[in-house]
N, C-alpha and C. Protein backbone atom coordinates (compact mmCIF):
# COMPACT_ATOMS: atom_id res chain seq x y z
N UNK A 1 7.96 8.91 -19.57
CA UNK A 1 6.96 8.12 -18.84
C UNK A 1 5.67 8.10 -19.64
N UNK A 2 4.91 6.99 -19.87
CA UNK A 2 4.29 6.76 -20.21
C UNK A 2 2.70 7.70 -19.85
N UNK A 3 2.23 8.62 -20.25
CA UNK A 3 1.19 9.45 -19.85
C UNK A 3 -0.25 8.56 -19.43
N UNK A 4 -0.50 8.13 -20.24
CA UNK A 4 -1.71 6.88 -19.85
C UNK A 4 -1.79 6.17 -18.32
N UNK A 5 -0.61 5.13 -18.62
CA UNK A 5 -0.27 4.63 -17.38
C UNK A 5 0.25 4.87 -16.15
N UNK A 6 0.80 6.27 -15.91
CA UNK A 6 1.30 7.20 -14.81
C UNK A 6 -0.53 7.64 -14.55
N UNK A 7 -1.40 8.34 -15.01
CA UNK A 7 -2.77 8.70 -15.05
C UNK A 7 -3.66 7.48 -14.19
N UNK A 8 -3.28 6.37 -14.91
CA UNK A 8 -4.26 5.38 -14.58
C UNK A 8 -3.70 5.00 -13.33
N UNK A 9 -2.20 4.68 -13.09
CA UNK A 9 -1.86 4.31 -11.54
C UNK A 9 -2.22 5.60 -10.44
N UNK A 10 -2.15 6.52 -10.81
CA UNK A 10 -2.64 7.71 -9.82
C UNK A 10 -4.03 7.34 -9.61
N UNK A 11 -5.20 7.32 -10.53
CA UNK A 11 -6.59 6.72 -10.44
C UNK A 11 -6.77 5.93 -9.38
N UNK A 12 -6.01 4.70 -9.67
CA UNK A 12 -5.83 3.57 -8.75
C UNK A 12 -5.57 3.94 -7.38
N UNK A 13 -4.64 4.54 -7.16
CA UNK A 13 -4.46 5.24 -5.65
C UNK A 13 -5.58 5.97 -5.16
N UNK A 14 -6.30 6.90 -6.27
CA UNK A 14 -7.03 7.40 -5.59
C UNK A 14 -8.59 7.30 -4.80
N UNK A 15 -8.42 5.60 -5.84
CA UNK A 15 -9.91 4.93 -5.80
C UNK A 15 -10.18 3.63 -5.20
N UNK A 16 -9.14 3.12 -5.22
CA UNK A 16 -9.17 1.69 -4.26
C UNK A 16 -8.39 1.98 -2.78
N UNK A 17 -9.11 1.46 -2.24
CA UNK A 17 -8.84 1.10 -0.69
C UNK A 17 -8.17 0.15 -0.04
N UNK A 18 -8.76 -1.31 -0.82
CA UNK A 18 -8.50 -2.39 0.21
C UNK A 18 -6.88 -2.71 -1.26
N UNK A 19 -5.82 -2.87 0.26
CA UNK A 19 -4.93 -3.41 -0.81
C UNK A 19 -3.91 -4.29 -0.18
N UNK A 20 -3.74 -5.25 -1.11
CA UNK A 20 -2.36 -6.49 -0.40
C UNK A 20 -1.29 -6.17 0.22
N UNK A 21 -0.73 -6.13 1.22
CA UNK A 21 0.10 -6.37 1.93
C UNK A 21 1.13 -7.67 2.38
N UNK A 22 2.51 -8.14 1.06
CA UNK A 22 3.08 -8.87 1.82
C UNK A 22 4.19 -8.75 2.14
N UNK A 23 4.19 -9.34 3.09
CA UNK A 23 5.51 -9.48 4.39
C UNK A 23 6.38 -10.82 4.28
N UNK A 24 7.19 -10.68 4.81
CA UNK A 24 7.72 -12.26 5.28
C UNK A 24 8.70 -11.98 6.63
N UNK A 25 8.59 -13.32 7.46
CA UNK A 25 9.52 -13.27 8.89
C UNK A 25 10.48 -13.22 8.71
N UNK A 26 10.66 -13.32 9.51
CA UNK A 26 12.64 -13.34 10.03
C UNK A 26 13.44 -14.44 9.08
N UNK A 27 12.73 -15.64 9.01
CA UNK A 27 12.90 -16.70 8.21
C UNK A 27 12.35 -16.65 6.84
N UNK A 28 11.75 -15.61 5.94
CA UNK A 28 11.71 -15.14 4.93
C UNK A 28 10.30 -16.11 4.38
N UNK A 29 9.55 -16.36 5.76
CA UNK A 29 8.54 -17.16 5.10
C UNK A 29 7.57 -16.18 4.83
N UNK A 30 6.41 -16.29 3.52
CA UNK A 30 5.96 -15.16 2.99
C UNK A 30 4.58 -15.15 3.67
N UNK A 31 3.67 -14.06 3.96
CA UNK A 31 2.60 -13.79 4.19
C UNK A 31 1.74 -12.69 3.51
N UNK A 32 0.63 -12.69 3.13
CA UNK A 32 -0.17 -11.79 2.22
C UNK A 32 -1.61 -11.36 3.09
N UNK A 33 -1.63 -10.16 3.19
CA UNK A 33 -2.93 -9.65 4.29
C UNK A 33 -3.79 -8.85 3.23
N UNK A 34 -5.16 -9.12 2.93
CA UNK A 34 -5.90 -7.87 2.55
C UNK A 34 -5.85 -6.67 4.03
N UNK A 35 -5.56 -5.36 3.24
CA UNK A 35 -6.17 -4.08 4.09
C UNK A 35 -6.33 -2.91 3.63
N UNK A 36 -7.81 -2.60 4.83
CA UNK A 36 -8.56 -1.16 3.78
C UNK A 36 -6.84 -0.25 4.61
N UNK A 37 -6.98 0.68 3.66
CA UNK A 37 -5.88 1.70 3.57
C UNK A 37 -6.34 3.11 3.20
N UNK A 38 -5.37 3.87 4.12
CA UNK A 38 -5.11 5.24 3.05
C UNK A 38 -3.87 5.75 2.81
N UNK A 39 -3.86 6.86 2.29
CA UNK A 39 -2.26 7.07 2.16
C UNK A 39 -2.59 8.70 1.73
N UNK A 40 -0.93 9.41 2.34
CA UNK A 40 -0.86 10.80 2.05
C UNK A 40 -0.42 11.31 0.85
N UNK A 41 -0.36 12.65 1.10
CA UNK A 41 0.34 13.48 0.17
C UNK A 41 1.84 12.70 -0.56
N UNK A 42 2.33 11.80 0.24
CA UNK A 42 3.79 11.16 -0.28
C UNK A 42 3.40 9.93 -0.23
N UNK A 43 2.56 9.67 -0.26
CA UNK A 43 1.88 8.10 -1.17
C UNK A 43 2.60 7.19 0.18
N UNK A 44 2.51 7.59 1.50
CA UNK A 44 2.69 6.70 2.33
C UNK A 44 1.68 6.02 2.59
N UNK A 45 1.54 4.81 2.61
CA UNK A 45 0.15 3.87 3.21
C UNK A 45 0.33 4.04 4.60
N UNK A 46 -1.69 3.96 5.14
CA UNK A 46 -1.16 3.40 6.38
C UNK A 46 -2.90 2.90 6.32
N UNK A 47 -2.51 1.50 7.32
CA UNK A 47 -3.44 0.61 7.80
C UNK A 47 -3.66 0.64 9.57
N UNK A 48 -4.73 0.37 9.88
CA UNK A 48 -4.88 -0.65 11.00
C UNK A 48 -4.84 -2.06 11.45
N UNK A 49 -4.59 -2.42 12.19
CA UNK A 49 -4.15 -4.04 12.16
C UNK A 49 -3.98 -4.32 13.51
N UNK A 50 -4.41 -5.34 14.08
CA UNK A 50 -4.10 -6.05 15.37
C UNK A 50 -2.66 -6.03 15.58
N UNK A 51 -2.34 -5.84 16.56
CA UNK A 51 -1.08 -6.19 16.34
C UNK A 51 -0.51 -7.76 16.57
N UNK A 52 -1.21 -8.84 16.49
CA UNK A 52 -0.91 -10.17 16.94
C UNK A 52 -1.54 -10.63 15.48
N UNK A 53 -1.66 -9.97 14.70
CA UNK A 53 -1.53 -10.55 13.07
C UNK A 53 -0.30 -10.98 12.59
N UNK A 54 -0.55 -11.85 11.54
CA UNK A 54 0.42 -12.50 11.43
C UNK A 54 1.53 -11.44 10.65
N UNK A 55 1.00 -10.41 9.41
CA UNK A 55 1.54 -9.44 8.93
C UNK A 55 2.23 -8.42 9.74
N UNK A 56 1.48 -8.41 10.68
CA UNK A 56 2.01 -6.83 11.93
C UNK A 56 3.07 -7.44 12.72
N UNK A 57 2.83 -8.90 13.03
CA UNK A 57 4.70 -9.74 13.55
C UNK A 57 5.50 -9.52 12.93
N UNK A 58 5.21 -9.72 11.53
CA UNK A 58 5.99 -9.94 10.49
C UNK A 58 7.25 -8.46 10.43
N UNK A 59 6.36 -7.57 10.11
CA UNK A 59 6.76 -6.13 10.13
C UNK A 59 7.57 -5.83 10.59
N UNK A 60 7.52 -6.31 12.14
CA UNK A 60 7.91 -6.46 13.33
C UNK A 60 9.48 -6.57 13.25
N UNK A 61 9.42 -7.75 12.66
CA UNK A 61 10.84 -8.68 12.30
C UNK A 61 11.37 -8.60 11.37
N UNK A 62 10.71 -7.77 10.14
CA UNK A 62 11.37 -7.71 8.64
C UNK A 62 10.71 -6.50 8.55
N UNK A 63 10.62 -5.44 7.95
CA UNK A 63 10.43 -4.14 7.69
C UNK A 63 9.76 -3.83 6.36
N UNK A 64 10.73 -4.78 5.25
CA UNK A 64 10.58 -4.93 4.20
C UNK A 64 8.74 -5.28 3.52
N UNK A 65 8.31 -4.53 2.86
CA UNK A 65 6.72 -4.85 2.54
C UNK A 65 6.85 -4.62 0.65
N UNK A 66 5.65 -5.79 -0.08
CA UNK A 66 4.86 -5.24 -0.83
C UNK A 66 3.93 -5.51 -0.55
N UNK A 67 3.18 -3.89 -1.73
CA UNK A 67 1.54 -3.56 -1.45
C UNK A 67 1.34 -3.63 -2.49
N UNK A 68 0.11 -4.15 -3.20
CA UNK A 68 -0.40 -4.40 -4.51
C UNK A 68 -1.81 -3.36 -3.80
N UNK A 69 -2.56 -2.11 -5.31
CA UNK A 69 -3.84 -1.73 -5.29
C UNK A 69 -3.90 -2.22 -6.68
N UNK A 70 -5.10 -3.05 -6.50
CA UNK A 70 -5.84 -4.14 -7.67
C UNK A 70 -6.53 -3.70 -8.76
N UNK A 71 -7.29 -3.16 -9.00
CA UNK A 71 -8.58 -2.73 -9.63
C UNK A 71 -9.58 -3.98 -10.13
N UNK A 72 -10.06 -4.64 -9.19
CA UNK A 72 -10.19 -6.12 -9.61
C UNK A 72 -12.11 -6.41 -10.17
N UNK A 73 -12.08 -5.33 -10.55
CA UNK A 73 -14.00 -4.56 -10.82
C UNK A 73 -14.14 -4.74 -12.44
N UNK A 74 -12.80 -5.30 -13.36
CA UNK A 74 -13.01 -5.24 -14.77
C UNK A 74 -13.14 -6.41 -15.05
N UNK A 75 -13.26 -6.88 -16.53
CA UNK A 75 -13.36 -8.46 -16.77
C UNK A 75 -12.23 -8.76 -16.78
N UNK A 76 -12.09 -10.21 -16.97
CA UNK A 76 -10.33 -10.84 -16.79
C UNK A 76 -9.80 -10.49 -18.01
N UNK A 77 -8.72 -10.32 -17.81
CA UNK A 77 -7.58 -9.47 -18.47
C UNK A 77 -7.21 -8.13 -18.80
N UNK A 78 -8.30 -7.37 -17.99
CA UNK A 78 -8.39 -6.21 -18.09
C UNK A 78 -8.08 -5.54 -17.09
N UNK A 79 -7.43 -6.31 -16.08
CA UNK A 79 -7.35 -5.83 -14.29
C UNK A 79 -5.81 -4.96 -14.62
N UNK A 80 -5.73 -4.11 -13.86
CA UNK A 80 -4.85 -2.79 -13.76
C UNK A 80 -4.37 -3.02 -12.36
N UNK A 81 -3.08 -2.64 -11.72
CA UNK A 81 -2.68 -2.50 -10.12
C UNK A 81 -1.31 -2.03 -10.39
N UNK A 82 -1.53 -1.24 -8.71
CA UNK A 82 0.31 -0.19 -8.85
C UNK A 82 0.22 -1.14 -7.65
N UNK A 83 1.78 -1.25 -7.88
CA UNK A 83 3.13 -1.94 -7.03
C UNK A 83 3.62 -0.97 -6.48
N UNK A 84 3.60 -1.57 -5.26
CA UNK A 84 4.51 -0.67 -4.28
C UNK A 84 5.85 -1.41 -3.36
N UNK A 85 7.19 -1.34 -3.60
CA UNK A 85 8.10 -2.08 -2.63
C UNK A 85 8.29 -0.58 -1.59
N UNK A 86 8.27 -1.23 -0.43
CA UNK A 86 8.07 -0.18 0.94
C UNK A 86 8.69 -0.84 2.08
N UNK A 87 8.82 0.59 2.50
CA UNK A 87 9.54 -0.09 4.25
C UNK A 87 8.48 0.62 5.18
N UNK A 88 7.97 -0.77 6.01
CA UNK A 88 6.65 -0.65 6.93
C UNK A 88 7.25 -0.65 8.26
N UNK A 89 6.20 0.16 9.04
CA UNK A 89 6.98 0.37 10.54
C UNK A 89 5.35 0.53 11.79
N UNK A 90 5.51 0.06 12.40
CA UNK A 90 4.26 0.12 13.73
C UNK A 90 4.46 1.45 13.87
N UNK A 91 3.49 2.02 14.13
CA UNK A 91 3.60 3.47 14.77
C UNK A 91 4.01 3.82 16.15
N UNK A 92 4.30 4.21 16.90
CA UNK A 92 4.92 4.40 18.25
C UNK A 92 4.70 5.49 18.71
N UNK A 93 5.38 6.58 18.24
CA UNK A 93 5.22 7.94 18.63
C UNK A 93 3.75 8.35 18.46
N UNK A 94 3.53 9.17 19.79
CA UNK A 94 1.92 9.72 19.66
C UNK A 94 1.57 10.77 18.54
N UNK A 95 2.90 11.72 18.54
CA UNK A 95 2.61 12.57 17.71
C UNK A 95 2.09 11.87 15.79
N UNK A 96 3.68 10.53 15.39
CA UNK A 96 3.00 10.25 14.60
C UNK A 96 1.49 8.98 14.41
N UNK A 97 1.12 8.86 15.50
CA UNK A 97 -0.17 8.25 15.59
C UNK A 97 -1.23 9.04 15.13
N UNK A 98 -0.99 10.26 16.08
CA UNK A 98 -2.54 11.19 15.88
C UNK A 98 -2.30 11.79 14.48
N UNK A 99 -0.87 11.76 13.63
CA UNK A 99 -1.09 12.68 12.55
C UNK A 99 -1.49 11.51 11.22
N UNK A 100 -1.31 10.07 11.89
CA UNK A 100 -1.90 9.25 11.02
C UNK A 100 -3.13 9.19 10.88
N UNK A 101 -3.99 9.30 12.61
CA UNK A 101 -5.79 8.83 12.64
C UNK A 101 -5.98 10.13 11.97
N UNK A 102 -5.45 11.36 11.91
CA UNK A 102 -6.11 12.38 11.03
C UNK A 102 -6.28 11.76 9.27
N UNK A 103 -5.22 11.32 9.01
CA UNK A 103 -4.87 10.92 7.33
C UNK A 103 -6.11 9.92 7.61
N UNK A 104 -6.21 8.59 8.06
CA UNK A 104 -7.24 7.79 8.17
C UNK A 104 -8.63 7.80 8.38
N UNK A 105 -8.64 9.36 9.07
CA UNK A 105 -10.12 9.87 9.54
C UNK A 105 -10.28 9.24 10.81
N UNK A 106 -9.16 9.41 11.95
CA UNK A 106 -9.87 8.86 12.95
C UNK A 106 -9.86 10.38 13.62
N UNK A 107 -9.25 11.28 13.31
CA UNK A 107 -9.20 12.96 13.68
C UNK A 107 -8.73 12.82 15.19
N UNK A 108 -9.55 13.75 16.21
CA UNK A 108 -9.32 13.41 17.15
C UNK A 108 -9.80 12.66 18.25
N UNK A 109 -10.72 11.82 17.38
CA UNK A 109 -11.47 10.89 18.23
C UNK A 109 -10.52 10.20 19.54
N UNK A 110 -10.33 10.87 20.86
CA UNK A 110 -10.03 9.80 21.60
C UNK A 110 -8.40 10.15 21.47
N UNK A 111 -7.80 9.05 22.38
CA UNK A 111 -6.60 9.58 22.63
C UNK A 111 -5.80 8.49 21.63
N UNK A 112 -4.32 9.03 21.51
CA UNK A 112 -3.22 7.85 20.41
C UNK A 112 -3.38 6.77 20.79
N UNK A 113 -3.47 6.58 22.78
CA UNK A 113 -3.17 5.80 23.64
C UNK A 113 -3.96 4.18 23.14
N UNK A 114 -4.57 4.82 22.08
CA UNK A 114 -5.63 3.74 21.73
C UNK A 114 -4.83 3.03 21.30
N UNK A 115 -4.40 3.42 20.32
CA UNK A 115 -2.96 2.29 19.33
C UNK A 115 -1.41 1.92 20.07
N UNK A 116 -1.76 2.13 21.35
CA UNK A 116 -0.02 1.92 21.89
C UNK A 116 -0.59 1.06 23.21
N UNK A 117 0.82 0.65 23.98
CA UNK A 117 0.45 0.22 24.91
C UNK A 117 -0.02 -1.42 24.89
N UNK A 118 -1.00 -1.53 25.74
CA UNK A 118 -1.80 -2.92 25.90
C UNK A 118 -2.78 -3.29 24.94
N UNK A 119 -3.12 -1.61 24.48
CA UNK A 119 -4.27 -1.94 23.40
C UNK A 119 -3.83 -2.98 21.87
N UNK A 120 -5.00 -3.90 21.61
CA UNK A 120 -4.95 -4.40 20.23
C UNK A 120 -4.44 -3.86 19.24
N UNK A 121 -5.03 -2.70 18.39
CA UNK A 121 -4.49 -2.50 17.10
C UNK A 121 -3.53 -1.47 17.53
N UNK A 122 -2.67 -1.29 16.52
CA UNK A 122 -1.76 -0.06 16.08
C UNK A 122 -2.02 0.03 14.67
N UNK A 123 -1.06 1.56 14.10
CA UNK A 123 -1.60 1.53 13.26
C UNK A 123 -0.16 1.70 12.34
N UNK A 124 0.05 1.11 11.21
CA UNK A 124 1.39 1.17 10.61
C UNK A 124 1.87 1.82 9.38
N UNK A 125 2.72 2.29 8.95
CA UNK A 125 3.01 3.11 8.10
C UNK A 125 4.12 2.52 6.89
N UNK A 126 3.39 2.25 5.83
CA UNK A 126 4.68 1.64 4.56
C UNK A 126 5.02 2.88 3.46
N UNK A 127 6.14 3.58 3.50
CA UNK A 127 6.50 4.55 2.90
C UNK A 127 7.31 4.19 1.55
N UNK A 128 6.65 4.31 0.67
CA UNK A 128 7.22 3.75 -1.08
C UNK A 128 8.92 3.51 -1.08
N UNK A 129 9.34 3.07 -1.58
CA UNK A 129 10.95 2.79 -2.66
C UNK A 129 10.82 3.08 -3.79
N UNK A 130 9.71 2.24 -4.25
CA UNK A 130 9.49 2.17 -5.96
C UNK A 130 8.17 1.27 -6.06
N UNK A 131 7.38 1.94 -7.37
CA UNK A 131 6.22 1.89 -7.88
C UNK A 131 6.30 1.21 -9.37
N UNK A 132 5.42 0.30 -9.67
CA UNK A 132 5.06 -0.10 -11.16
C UNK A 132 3.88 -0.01 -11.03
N UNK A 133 3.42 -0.23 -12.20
CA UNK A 133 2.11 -0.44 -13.42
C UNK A 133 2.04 -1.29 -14.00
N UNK A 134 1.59 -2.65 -14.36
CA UNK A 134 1.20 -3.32 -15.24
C UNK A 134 0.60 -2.87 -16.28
N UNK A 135 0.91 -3.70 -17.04
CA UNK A 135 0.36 -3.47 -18.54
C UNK A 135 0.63 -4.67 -19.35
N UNK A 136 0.10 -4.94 -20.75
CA UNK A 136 0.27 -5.88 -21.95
C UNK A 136 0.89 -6.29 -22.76
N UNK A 137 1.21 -7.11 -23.72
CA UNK A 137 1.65 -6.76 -24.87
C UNK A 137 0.68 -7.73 -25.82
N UNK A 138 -0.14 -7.31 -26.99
CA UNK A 138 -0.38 -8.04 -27.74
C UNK A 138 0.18 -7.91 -29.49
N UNK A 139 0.10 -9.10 -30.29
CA UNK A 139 0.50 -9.30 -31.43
C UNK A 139 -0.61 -9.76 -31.89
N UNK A 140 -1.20 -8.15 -32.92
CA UNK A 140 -2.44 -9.06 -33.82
C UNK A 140 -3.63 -9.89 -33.38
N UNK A 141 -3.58 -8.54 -32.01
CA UNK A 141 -4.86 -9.01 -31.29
C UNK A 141 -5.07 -10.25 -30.25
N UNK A 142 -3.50 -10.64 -30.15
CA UNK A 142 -3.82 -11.79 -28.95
C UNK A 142 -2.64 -11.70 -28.12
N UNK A 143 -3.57 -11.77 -26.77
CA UNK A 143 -2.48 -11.68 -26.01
C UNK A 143 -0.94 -12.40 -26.10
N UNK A 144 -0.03 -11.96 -25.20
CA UNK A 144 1.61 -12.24 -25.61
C UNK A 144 1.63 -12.23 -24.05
N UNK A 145 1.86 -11.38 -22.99
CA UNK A 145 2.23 -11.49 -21.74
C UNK A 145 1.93 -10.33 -21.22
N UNK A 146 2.04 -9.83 -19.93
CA UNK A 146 2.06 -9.00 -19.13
C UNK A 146 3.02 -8.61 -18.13
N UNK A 147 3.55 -7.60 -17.83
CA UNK A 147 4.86 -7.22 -17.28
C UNK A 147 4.32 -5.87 -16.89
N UNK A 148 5.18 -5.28 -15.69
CA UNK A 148 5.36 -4.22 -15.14
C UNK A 148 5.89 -3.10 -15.87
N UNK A 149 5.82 -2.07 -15.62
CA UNK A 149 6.81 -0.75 -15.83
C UNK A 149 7.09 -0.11 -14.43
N UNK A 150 8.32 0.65 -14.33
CA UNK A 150 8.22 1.19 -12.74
C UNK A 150 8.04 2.63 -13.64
N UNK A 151 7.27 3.21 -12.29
CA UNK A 151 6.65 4.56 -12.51
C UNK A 151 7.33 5.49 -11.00
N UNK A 152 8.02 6.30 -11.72
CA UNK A 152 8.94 7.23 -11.25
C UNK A 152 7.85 7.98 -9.77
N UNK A 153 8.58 7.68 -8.35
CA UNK A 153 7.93 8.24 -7.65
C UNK A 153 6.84 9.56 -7.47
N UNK A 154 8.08 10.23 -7.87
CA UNK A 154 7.83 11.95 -7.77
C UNK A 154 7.00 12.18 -8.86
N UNK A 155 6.91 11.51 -10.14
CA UNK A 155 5.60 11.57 -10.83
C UNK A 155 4.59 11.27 -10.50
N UNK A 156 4.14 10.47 -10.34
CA UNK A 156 3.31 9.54 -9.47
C UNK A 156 2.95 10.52 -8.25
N UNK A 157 3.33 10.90 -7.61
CA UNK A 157 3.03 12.12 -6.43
C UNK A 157 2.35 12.90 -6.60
N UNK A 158 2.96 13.45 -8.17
CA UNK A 158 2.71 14.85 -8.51
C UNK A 158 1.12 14.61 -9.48
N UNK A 159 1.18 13.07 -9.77
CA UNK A 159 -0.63 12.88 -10.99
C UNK A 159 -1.29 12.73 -9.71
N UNK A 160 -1.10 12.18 -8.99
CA UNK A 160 -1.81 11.54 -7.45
C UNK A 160 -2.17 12.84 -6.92
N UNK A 161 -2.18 13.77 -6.97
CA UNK A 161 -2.30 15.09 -5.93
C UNK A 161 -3.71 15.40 -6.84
């Protein structure tokens, strides 16, 4: 594995927040949500979200998610982002609600009851498959293309900590 780019995608996790989320329905039509995020010790994301978004239906009906974190703060062609293919799920259980608002910082503000029920948001959980890195290729100083590498989970875990 590439030492650089395993380093720099851990960075990325540990420094950007807001990150893409897409979904698609039942009918495989696609949808893309910005959301601020965090994620644990096992590089699970989790967001808040209405649940009458079009992404949190989506979820709903297809499970299947990617998450792009961008680094979108450099000049053009210099932008960096880890890929994430994940399976996303609404939260339900109280227990794992409250052990999410802890990861999110909502601690114990208040009861789970907030995210279940009648209430608006819940809060959802996309747990990795597999991870890439972008990166370059140039010839003699000019660009050629850009392509992924996948970056081995459990590495990635272990620079991320």
């Amino acid at each position: 594995m590439n030492t650089r780019l395993l380093e720099r995608s851990a960075e990325i996790l540990r420094t950007i927040r807001y990150a893409t989320v897409a979904t698609a329905d039942s009918q495989a039509r696609p949808w893309n949500s910005p959301v601020y995020s965090v994620h644990d010790d096992e590089l699970n994301v989790y967001w808040v979200s209405d649940k009458q978004n079009q992404h949190s239906q989506n979820i709903r009906q297809n499970p299947h998610v990617f998450i792009v974190f961008y680094d979108s703060t450099v000049l053009p062609g210099q932008g960096e982002g880890v890929y994430l293919r994940a399976i996303a799920s609404e939260l339900s259980d109280p227990k794992d609600i409250q052990s999410a608002r802890q990861i999110i910082g909502g601690g114990d503000a208040g009861s789970s009851e907030k995210f279940a029920g009648d209430d608006v948001c819940r809060i959802y959980r996309a747990t990795p498959t597999h991870a890439w890195m972008n990166t370059f290729e140039e010839r003699d100083g000019v660009f050629i293309r850009d392509y992924r590498i996948e970056i081995p989970l459990d590495e990635l875990r272990l620079a991320e900590a």
